[in-house]
N, C-alpha and C. Protein backbone atom coordinates (compact mmCIF):
# COMPACT_ATOMS: atom_id res chain seq x y z
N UNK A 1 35.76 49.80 -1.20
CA UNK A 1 35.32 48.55 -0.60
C UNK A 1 33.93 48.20 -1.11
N UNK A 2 33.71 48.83 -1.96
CA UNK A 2 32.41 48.60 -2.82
C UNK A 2 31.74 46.77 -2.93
N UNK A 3 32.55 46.10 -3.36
CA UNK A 3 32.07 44.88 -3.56
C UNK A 3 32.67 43.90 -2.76
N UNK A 4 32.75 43.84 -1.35
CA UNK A 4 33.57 43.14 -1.09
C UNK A 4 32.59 42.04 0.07
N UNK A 5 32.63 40.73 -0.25
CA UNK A 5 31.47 39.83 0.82
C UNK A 5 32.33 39.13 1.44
N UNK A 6 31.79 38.55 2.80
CA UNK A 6 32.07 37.69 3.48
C UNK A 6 32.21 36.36 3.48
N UNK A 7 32.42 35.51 2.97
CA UNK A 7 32.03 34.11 2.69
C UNK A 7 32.10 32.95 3.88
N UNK A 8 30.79 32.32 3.67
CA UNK A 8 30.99 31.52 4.70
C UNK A 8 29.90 30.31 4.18
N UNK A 9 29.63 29.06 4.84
CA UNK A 9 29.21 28.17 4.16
C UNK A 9 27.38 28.65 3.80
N UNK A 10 27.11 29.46 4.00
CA UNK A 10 25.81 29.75 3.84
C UNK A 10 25.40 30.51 2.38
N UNK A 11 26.37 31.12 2.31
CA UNK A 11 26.76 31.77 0.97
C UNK A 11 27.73 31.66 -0.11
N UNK A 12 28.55 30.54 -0.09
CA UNK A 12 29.64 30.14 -0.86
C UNK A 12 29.09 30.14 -2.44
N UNK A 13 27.99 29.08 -2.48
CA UNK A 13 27.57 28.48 -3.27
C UNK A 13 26.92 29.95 -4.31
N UNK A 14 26.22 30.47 -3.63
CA UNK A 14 25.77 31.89 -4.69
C UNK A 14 26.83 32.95 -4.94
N UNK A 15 27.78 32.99 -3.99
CA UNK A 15 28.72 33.96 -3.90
C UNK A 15 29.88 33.36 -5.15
N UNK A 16 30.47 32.40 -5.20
CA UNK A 16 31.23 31.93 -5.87
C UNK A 16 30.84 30.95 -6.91
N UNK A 17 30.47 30.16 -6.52
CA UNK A 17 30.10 28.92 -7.72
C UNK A 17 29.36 29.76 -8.84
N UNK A 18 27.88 30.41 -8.46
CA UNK A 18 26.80 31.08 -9.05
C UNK A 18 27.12 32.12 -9.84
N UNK A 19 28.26 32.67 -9.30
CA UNK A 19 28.96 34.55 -9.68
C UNK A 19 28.64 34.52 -11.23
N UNK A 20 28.49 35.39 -11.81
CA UNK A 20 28.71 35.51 -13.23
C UNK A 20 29.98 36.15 -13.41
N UNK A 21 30.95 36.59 -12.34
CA UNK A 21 31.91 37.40 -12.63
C UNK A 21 32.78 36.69 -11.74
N UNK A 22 33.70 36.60 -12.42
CA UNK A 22 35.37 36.19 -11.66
C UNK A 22 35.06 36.17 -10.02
N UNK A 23 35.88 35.68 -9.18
CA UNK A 23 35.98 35.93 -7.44
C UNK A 23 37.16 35.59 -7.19
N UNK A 24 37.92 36.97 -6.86
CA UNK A 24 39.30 36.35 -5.86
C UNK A 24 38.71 36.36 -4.43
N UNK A 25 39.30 35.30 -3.83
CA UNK A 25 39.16 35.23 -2.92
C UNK A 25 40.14 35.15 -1.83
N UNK A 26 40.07 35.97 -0.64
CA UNK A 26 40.98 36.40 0.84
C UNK A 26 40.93 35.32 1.61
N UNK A 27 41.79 34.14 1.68
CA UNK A 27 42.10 33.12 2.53
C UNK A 27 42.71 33.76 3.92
N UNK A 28 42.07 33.88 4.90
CA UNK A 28 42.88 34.69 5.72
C UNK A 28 42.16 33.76 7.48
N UNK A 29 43.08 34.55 8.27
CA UNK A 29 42.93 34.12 9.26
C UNK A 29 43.46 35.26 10.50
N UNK A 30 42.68 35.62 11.60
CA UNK A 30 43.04 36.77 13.17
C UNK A 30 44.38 36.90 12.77
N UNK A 31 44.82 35.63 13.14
CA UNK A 31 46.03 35.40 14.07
C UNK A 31 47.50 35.37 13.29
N UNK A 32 47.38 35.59 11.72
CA UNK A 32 48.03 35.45 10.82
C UNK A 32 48.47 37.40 10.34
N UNK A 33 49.66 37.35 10.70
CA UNK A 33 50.20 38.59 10.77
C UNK A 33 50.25 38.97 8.91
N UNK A 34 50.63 38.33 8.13
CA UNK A 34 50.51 38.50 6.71
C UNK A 34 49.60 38.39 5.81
N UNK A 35 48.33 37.99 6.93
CA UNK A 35 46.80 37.92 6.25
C UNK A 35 46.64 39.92 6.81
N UNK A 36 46.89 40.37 7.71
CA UNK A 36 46.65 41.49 8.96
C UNK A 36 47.78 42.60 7.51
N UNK A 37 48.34 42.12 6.76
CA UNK A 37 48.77 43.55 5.82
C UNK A 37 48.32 42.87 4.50
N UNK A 38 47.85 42.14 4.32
CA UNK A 38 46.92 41.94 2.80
C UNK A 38 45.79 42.99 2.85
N UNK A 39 44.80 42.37 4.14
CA UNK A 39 43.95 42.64 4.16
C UNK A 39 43.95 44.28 3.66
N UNK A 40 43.83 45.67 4.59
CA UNK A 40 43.59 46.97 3.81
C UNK A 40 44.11 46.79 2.40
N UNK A 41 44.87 46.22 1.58
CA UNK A 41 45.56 46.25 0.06
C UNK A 41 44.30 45.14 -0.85
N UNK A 42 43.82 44.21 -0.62
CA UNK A 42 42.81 43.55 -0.53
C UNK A 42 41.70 44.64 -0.81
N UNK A 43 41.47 45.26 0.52
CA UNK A 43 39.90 45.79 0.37
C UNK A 43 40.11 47.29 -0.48
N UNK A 44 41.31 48.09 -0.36
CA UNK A 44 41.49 49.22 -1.40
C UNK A 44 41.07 48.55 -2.74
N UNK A 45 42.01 47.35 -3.65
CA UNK A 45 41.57 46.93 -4.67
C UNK A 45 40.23 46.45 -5.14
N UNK A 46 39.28 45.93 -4.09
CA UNK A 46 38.30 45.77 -4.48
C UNK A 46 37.24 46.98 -5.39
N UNK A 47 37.77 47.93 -5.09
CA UNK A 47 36.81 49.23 -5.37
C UNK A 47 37.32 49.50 -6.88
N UNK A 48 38.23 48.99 -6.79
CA UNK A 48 38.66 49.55 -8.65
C UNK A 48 38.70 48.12 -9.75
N UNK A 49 38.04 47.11 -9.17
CA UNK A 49 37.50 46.26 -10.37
C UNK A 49 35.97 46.06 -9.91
N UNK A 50 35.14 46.88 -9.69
CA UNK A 50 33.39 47.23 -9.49
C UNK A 50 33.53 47.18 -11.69
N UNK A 51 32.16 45.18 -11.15
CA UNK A 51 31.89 45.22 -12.69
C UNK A 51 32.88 43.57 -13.27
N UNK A 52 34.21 43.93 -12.41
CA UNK A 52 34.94 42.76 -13.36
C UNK A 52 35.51 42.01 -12.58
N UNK A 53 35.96 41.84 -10.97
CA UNK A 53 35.49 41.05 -10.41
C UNK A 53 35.57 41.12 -9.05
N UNK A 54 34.84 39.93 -8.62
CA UNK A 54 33.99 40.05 -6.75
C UNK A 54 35.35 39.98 -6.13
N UNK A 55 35.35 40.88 -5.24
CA UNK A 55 36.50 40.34 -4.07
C UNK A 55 35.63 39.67 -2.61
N UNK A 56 36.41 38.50 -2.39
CA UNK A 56 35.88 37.84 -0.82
C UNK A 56 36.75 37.55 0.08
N UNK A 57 36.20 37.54 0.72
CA UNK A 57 37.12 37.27 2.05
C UNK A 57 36.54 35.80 2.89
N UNK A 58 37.42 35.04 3.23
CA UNK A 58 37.17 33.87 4.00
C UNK A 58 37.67 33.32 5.21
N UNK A 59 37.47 33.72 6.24
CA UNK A 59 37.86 33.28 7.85
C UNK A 59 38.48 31.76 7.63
N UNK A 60 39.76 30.88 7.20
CA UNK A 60 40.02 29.72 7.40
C UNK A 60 39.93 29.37 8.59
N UNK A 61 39.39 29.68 9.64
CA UNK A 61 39.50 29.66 11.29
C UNK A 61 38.04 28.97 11.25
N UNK A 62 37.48 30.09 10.92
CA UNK A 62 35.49 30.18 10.71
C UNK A 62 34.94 28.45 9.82
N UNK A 63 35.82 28.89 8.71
CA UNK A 63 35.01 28.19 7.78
C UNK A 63 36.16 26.77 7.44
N UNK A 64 36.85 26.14 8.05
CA UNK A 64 37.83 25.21 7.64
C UNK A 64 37.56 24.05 6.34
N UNK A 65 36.25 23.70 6.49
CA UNK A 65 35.98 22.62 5.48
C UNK A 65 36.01 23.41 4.05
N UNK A 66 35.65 24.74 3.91
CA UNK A 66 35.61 25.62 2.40
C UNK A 66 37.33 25.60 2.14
N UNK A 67 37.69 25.85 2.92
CA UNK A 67 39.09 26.39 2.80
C UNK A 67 39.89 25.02 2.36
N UNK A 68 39.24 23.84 3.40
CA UNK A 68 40.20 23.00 2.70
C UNK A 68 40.03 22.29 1.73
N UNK A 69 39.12 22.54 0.69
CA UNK A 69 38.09 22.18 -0.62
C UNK A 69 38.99 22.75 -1.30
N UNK A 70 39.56 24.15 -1.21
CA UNK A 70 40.56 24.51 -2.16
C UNK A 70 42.09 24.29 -1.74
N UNK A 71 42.32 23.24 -0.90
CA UNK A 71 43.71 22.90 -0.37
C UNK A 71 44.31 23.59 0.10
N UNK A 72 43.96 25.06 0.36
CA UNK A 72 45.06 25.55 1.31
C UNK A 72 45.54 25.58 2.18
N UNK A 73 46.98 25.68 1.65
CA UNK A 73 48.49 25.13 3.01
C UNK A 73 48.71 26.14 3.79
N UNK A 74 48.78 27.51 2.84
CA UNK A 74 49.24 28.44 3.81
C UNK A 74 48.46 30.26 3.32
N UNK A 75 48.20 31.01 4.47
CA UNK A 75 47.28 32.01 4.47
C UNK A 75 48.66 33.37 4.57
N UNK A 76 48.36 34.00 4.09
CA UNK A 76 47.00 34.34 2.93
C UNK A 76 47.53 33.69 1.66
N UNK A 77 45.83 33.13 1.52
CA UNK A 77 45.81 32.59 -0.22
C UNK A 77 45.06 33.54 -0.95
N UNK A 78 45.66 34.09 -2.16
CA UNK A 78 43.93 34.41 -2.91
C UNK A 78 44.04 33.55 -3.82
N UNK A 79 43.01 33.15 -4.30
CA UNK A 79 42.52 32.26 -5.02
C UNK A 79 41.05 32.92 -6.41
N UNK A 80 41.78 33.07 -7.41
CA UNK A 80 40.70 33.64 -8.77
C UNK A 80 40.19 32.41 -9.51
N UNK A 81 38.82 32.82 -8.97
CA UNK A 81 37.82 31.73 -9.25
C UNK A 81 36.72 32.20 -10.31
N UNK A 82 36.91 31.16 -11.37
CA UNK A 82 35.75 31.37 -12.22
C UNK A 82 34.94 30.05 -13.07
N UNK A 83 33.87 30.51 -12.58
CA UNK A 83 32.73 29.56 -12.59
C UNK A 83 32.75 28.19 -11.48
N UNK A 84 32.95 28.49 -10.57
CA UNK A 84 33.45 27.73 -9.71
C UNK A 84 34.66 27.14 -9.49
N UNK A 85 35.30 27.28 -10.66
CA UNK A 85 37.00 26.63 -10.80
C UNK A 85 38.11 27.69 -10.67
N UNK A 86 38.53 27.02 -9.65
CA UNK A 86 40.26 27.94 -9.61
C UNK A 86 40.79 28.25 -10.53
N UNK A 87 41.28 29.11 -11.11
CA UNK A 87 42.18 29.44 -12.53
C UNK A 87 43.63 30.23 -11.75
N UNK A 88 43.85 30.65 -10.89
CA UNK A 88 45.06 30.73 -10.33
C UNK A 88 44.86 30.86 -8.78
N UNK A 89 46.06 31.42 -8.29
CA UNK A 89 46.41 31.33 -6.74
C UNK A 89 47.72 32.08 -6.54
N UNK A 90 47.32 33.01 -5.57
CA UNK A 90 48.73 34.04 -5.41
C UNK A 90 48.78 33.78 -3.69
N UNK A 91 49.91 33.14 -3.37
CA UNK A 91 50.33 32.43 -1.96
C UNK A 91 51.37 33.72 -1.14
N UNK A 92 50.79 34.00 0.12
CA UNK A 92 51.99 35.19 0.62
C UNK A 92 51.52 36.49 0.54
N UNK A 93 51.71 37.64 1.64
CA UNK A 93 51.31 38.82 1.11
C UNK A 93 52.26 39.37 -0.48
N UNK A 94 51.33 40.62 -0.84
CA UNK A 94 52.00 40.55 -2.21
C UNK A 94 51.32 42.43 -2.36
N UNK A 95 52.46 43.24 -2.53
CA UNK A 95 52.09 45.02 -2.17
C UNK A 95 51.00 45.37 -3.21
N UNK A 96 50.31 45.97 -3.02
CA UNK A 96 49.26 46.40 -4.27
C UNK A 96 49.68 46.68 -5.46
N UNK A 97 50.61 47.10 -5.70
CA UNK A 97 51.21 47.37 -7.42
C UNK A 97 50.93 45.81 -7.71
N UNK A 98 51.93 45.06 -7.06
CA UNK A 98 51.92 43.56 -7.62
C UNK A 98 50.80 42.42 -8.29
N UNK A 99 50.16 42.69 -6.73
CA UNK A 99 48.72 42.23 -7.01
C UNK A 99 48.14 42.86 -8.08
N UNK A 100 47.64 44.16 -8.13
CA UNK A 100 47.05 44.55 -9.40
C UNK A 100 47.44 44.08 -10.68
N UNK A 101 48.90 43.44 -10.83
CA UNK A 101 49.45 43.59 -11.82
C UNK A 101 49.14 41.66 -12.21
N UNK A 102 48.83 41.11 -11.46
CA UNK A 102 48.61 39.72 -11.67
C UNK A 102 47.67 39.71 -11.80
N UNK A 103 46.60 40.48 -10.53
CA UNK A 103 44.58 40.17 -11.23
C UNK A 103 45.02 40.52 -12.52
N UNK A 104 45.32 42.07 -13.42
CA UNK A 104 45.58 42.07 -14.49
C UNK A 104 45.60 41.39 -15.56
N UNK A 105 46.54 40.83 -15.17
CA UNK A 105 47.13 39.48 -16.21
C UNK A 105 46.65 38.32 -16.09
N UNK A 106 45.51 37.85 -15.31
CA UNK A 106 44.44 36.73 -15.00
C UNK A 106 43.15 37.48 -15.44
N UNK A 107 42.75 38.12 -15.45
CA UNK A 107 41.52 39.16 -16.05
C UNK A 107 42.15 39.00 -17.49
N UNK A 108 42.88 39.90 -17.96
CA UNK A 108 43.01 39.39 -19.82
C UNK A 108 43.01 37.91 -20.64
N UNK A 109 43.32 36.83 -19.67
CA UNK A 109 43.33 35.64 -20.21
C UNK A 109 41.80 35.21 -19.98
N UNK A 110 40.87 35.61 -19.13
CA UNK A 110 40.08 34.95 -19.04
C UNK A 110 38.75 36.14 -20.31
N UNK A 111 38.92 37.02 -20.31
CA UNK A 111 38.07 37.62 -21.20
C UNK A 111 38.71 37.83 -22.87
């Protein structure tokens, strides 16, 4: 769980826009049972891309106006952001092999 921030409107702007390094980001929400098994698979992965890119997390409850800047319909979103621009979006929980295997393949196109 090495790199993993909170995002909220106080920090968006340095956290994401500013990053020099990629940001997926955890569209999530309490009350959302499929945000509630991302999440531990989420924060395990964060620890094994330390360097290549930020993992965040974002309360759509907390923060609604961020969340709906990137249109999301339905939680959990992650959303891989670089340089402030979306470059993909993985909608739905998704088991850690999987996920790894898509940051993956969004990490080689962008470097």
């Amino acid at each position: 769980m090495a790199n993993l921030v909170h995002l909220n409107k106080d920090n968006f702007e340095k956290e994401v826009k500013q990053s020099t390094e990629p940001v997926i980001i955890d569209f999530w929400a309490e009350w959302c049972g499929p945000c509630r098994m991302m999440g531990p698979v989420f924060e395990e992965l964060s620890g094994e891309y330390e360097g290549k890119l930020k993992f965040a997390k974002l309360n759509t409850e907390e923060e609604p106006e961020l969340a709906g800047g990137f249109s999301i319909m339905g939680i959990p979103s992650l959303l891989i952001v670089k340089d402030g621009v979306e470059v993909d979006r993985i909608v739905g929980f998704a088991p850690k092999d999987t996920l790894k295997q898509k940051i993956d393949g969004v990490l080689s196109k962008l470097s």
